[in-house]
PDB file of N, CA and C in Angstrom:
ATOM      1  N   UNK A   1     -69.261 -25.768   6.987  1.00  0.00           N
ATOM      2  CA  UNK A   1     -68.235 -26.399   6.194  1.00  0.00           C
ATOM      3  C   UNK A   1     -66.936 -26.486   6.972  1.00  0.00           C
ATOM      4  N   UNK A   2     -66.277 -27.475   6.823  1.00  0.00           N
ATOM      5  CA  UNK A   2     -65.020 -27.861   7.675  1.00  0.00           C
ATOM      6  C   UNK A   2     -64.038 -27.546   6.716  1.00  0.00           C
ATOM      7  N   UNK A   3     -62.816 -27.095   7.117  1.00  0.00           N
ATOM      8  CA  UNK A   3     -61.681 -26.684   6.257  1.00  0.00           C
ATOM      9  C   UNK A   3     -60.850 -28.031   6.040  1.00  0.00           C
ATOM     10  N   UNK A   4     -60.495 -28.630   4.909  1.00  0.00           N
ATOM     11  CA  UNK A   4     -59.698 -29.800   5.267  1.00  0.00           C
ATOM     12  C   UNK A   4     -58.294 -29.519   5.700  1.00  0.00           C
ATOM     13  N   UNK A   5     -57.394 -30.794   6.353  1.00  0.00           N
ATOM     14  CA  UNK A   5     -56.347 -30.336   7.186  1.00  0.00           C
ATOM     15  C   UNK A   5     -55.699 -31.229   6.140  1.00  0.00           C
ATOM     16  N   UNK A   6     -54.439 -30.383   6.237  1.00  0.00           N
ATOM     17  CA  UNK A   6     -53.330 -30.705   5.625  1.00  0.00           C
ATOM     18  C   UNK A   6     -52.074 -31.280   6.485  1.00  0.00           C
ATOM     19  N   UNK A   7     -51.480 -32.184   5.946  1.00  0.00           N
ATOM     20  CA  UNK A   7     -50.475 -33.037   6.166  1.00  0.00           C
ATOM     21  C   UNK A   7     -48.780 -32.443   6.329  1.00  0.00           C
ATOM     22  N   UNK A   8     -48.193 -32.217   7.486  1.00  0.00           N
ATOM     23  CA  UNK A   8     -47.190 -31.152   6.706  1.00  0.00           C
ATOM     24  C   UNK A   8     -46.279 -32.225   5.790  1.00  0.00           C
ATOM     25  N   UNK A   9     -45.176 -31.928   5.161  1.00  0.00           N
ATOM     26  CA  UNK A   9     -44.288 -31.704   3.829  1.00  0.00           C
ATOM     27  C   UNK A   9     -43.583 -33.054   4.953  1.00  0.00           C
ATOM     28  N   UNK A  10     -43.052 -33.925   4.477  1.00  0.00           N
ATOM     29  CA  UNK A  10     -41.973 -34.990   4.999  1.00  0.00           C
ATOM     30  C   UNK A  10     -40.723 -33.956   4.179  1.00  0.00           C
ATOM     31  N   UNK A  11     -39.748 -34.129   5.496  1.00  0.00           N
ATOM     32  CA  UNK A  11     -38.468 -34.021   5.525  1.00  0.00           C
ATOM     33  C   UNK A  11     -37.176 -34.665   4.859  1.00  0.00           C
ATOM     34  N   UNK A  12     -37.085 -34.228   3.787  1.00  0.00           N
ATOM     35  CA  UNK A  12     -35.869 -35.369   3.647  1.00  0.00           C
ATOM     36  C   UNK A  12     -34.543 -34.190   3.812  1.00  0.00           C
ATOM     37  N   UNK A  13     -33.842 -35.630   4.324  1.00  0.00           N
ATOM     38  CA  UNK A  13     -32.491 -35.441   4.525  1.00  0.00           C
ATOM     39  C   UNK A  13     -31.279 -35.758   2.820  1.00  0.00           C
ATOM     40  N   UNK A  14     -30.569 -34.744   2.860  1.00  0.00           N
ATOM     41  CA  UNK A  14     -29.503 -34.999   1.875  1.00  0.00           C
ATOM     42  C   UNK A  14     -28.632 -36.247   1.936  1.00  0.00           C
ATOM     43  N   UNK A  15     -28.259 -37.561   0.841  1.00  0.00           N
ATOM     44  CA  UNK A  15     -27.857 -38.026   0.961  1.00  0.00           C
ATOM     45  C   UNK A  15     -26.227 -37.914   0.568  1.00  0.00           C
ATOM     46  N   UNK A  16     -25.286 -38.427   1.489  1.00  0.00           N
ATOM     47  CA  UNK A  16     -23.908 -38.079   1.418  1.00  0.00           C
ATOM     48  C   UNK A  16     -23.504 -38.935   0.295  1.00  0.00           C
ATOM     49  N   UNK A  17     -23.107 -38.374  -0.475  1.00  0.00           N
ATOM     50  CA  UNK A  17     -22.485 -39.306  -2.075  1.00  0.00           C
ATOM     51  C   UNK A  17     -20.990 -38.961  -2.352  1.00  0.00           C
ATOM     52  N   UNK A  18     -20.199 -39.638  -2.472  1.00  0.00           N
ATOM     53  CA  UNK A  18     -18.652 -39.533  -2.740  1.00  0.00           C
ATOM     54  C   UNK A  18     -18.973 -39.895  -4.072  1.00  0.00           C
ATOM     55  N   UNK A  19     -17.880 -38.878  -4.668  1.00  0.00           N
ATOM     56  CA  UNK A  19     -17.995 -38.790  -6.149  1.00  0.00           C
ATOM     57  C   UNK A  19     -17.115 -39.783  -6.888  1.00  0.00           C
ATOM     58  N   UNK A  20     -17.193 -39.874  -7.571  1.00  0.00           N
ATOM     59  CA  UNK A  20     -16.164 -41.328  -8.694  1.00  0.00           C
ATOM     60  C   UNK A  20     -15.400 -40.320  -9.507  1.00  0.00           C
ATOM     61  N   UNK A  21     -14.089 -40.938  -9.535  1.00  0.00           N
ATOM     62  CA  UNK A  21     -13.704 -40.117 -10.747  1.00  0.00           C
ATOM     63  C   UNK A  21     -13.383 -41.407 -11.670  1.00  0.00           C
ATOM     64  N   UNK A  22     -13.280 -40.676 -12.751  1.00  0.00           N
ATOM     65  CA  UNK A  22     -13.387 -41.886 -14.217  1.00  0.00           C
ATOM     66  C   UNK A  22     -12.254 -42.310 -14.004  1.00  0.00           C
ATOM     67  N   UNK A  23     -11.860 -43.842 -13.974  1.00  0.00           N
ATOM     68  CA  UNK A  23     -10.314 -44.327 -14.011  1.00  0.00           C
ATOM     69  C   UNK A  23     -10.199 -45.048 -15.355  1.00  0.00           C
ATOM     70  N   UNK A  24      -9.045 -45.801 -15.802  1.00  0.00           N
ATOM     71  CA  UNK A  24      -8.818 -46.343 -16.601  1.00  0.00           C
ATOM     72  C   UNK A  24      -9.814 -47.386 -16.979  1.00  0.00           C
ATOM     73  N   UNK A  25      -9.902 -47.709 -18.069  1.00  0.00           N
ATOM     74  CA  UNK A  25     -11.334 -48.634 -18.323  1.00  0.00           C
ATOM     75  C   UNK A  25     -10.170 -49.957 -18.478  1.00  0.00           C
ATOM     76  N   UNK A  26     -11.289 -50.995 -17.956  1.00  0.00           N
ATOM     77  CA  UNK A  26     -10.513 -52.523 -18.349  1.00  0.00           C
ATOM     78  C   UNK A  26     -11.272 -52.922 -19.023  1.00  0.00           C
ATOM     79  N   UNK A  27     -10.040 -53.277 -19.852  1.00  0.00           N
ATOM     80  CA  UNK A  27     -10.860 -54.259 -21.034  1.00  0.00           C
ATOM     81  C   UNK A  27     -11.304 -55.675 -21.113  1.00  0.00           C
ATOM     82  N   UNK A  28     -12.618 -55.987 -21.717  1.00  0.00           N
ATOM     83  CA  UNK A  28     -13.636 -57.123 -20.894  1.00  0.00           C
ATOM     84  C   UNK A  28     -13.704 -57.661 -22.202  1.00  0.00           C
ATOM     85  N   UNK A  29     -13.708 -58.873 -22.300  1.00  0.00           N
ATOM     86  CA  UNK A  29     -13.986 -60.036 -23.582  1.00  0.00           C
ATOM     87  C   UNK A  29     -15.403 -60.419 -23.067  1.00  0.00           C
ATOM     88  N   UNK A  30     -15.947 -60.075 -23.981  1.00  0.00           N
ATOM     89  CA  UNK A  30     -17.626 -60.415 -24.595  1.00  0.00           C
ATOM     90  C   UNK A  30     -17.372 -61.890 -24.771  1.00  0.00           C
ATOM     91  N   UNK A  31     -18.165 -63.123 -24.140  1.00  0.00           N
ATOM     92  CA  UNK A  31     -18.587 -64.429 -24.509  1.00  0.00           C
ATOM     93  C   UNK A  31     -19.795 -64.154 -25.307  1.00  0.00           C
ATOM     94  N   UNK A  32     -19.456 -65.103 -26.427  1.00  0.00           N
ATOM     95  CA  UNK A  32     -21.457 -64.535 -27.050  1.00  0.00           C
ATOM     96  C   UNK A  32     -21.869 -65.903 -27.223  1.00  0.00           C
ATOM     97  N   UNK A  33     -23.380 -66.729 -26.875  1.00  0.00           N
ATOM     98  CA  UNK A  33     -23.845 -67.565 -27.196  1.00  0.00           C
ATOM     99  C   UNK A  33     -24.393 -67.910 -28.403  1.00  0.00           C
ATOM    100  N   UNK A  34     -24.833 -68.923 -28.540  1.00  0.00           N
ATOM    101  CA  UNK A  34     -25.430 -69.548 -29.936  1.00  0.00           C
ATOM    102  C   UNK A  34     -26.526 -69.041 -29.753  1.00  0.00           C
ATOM    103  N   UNK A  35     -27.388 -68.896 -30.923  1.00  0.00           N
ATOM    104  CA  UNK A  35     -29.042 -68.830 -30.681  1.00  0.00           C
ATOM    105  C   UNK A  35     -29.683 -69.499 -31.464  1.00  0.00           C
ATOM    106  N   UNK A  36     -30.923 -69.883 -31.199  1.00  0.00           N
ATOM    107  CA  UNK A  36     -31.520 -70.895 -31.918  1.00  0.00           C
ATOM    108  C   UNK A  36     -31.395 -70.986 -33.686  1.00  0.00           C
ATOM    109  N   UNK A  37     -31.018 -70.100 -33.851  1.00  0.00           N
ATOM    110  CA  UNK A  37     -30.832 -70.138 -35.728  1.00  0.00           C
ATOM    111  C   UNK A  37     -29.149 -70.220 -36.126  1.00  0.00           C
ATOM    112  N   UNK A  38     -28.980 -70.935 -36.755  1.00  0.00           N
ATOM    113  CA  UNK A  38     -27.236 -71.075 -37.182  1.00  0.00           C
ATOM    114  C   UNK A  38     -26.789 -69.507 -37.361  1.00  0.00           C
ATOM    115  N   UNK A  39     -25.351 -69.662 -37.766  1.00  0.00           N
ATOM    116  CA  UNK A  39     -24.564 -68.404 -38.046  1.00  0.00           C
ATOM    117  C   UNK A  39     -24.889 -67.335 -36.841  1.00  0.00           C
ATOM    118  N   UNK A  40     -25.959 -67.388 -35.837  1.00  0.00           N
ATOM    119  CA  UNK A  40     -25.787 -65.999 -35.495  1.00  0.00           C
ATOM    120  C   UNK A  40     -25.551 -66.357 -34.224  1.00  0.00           C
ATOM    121  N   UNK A  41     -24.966 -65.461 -33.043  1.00  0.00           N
ATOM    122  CA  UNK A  41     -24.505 -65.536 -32.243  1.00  0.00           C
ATOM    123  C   UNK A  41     -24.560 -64.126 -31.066  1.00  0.00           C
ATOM    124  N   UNK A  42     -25.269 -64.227 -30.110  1.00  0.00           N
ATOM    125  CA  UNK A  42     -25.575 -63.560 -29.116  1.00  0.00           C
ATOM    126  C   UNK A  42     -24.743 -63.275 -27.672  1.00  0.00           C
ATOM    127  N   UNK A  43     -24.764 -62.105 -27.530  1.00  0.00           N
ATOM    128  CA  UNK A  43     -23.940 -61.614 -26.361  1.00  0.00           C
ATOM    129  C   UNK A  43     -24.760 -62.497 -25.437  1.00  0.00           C
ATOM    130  N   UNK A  44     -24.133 -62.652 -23.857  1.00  0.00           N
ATOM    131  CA  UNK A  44     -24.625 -63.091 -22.799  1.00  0.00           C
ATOM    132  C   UNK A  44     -25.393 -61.855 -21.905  1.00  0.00           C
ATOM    133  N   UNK A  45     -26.643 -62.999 -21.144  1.00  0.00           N
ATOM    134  CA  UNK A  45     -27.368 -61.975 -20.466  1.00  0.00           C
ATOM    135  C   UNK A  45     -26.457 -61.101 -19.818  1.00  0.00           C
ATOM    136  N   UNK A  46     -25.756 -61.414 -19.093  1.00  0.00           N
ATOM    137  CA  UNK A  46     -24.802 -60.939 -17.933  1.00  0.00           C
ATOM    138  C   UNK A  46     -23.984 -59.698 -18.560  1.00  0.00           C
ATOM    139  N   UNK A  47     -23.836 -59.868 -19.736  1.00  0.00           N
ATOM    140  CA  UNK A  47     -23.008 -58.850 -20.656  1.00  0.00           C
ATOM    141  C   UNK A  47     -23.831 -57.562 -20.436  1.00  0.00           C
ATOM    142  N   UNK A  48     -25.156 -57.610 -21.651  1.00  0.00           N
ATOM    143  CA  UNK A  48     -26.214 -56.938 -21.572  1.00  0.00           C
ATOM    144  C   UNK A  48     -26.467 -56.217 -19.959  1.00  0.00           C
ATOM    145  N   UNK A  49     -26.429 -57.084 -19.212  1.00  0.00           N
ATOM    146  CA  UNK A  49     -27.030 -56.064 -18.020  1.00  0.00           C
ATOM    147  C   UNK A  49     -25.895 -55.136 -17.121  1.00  0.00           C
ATOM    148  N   UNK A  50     -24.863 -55.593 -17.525  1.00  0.00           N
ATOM    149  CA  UNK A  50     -24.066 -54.619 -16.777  1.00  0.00           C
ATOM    150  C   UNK A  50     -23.478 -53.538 -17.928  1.00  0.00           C
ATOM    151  N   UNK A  51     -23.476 -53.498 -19.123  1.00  0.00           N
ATOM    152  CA  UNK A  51     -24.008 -52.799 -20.085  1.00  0.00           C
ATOM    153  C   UNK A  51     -24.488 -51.612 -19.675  1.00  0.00           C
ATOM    154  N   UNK A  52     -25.740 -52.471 -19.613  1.00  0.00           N
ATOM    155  CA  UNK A  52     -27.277 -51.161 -19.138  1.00  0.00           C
ATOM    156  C   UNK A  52     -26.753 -50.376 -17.986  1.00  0.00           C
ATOM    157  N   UNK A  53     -26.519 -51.374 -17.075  1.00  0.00           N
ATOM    158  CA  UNK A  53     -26.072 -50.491 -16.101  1.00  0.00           C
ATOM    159  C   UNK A  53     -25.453 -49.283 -15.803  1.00  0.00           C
ATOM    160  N   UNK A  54     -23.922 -49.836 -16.973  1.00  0.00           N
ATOM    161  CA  UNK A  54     -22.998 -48.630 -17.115  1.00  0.00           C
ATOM    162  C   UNK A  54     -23.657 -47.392 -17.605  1.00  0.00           C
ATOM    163  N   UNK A  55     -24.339 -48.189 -18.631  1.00  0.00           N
ATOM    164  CA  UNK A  55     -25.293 -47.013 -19.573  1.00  0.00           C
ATOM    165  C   UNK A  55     -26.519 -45.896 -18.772  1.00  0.00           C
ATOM    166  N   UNK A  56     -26.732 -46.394 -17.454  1.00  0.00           N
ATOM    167  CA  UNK A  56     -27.625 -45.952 -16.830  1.00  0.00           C
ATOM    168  C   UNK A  56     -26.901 -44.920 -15.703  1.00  0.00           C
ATOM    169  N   UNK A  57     -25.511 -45.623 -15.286  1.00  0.00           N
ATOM    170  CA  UNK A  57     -24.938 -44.317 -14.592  1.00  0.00           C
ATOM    171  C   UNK A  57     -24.094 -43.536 -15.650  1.00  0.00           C
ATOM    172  N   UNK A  58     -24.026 -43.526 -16.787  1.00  0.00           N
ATOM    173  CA  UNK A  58     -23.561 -42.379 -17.720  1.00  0.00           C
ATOM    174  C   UNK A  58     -24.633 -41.310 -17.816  1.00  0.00           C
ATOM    175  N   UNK A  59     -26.048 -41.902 -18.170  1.00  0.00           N
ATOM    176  CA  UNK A  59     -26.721 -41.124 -18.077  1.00  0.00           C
ATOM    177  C   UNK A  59     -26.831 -40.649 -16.508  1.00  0.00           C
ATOM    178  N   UNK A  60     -26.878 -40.644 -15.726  1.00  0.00           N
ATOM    179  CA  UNK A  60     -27.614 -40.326 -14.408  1.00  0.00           C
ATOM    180  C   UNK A  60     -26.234 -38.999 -14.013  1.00  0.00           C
ATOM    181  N   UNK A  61     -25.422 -39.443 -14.670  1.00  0.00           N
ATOM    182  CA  UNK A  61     -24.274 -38.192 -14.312  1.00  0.00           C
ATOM    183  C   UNK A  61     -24.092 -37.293 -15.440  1.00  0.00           C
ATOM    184  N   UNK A  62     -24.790 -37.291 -16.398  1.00  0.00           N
ATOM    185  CA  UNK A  62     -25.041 -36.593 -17.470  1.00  0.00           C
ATOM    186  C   UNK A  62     -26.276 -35.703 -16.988  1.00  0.00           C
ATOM    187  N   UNK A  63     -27.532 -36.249 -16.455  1.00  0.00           N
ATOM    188  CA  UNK A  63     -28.404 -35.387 -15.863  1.00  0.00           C
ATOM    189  C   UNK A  63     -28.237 -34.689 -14.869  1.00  0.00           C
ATOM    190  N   UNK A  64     -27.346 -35.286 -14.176  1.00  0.00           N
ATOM    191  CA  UNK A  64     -26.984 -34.284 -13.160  1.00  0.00           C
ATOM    192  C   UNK A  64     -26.471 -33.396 -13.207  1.00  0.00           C
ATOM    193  N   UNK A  65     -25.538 -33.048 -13.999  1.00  0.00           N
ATOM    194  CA  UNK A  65     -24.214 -32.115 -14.695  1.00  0.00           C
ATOM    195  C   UNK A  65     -25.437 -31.014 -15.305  1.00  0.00           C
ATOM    196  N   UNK A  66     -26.548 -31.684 -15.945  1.00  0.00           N
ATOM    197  CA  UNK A  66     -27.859 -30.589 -17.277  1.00  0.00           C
ATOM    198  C   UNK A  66     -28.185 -29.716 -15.900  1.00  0.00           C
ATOM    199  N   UNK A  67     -28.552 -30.519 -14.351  1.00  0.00           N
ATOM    200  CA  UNK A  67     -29.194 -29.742 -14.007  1.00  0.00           C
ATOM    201  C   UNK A  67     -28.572 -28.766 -12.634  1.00  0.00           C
ATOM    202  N   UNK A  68     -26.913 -29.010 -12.857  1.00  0.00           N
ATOM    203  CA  UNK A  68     -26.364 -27.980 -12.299  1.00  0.00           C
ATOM    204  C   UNK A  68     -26.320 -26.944 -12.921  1.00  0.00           C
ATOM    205  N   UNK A  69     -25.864 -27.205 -14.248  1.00  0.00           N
ATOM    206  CA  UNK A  69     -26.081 -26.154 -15.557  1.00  0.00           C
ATOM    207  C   UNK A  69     -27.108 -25.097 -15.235  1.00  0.00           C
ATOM    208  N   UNK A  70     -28.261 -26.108 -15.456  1.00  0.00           N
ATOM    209  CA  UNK A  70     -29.778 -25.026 -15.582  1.00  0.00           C
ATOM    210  C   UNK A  70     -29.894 -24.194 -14.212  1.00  0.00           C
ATOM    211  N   UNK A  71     -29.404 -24.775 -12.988  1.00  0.00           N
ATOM    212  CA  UNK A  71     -29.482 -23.460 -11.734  1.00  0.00           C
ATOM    213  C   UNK A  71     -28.954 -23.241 -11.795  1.00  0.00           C
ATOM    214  N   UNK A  72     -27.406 -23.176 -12.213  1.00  0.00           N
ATOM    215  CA  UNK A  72     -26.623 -21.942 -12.193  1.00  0.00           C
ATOM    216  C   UNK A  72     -27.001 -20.784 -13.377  1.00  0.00           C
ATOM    217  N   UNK A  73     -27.470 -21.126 -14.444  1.00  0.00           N
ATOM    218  CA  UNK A  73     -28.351 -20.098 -15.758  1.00  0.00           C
ATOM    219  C   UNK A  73     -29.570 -20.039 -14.456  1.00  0.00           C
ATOM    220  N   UNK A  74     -30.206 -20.020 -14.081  1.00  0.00           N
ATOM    221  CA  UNK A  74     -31.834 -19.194 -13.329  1.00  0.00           C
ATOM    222  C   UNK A  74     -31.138 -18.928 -12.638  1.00  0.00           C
ATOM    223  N   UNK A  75     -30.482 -19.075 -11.606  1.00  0.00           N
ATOM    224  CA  UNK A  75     -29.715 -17.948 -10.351  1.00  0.00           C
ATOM    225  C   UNK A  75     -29.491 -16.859 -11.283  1.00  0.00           C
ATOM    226  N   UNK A  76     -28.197 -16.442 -12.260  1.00  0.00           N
ATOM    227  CA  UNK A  76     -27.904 -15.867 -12.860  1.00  0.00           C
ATOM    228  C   UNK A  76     -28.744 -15.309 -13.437  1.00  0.00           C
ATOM    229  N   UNK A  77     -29.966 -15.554 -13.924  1.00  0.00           N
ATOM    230  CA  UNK A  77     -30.702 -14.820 -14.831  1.00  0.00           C
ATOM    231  C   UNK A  77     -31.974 -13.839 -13.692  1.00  0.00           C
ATOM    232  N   UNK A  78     -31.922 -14.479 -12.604  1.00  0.00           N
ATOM    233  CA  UNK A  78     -32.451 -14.256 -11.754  1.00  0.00           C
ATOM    234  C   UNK A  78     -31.854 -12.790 -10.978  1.00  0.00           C
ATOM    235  N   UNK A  79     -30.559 -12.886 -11.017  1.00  0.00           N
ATOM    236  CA  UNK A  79     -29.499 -11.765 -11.137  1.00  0.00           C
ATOM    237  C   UNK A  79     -29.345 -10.549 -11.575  1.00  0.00           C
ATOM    238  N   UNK A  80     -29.593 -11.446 -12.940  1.00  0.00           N
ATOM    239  CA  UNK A  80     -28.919  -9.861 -13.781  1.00  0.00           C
ATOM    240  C   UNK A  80     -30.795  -9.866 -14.241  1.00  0.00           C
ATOM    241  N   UNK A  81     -31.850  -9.767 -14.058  1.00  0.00           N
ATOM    242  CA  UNK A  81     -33.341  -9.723 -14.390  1.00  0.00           C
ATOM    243  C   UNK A  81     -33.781  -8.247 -13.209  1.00  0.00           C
ATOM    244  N   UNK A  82     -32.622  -8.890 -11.671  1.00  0.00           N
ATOM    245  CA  UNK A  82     -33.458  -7.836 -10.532  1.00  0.00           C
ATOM    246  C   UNK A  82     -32.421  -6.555 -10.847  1.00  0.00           C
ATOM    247  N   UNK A  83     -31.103  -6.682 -11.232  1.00  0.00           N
ATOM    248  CA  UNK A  83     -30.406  -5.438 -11.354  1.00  0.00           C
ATOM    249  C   UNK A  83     -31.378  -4.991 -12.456  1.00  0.00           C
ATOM    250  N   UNK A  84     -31.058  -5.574 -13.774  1.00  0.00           N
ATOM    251  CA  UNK A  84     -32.070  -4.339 -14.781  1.00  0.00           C
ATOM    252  C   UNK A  84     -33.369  -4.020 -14.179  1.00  0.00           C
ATOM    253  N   UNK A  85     -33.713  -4.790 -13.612  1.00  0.00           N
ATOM    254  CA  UNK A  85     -35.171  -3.866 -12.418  1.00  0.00           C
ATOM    255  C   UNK A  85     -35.241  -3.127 -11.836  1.00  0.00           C
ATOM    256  N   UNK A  86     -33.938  -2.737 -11.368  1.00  0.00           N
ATOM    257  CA  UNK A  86     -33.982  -2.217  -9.984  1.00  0.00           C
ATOM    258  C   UNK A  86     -33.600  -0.433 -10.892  1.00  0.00           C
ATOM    259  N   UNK A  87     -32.716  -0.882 -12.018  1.00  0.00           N
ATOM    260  CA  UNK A  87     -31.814   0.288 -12.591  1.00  0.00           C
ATOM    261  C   UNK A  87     -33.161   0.833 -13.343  1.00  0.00           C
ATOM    262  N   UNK A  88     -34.260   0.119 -13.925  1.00  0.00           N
ATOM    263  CA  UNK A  88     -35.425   1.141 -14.715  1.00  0.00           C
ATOM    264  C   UNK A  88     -35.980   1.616 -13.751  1.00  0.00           C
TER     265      UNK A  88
END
């Protein structure tokens, strides 16, 4: 029987990110189109997607923030887990 060979681990490198800080918001007038049925009236694609967008780096810096949180709680718990170990 042959042992299978393993592949080592690819390397990644850290990417350098400059941080944003929140500035004043400008305020943007919504065009909204017609849509096929009277009375109602629809935002533009273009609206919608930069929207999402925003909406997508709120979240993405919201997850990031959960998961500095959560390693700094497991370091810490990791901490004070080996002192009470060490002290029984």
């Amino acid at each position: 029987m042959s042992t299978p060979t393993l592949k080592p681990r690819p390397v990644y490198t850290k990417r350098n990110t400059t941080k944003k800080t929140m500035t004043e918001q400008t305020k943007q007038t919504l065009t909204k189109v017609e849509s096929h049925r009277p009375d109602i009236y629809l935002i533009e694609r273009d609206a919608l997607w930069n929207d999402m967008q925003q909406r997508i780096r709120i979240h993405n810096y919201e997850c990031s923030e959960a998961l500095k949180d959560l390693k700094f709680v497991v370091t810490k718990t990791k901490e004070l887990y080996s002192k009470a170990r060490d002290n029984v």
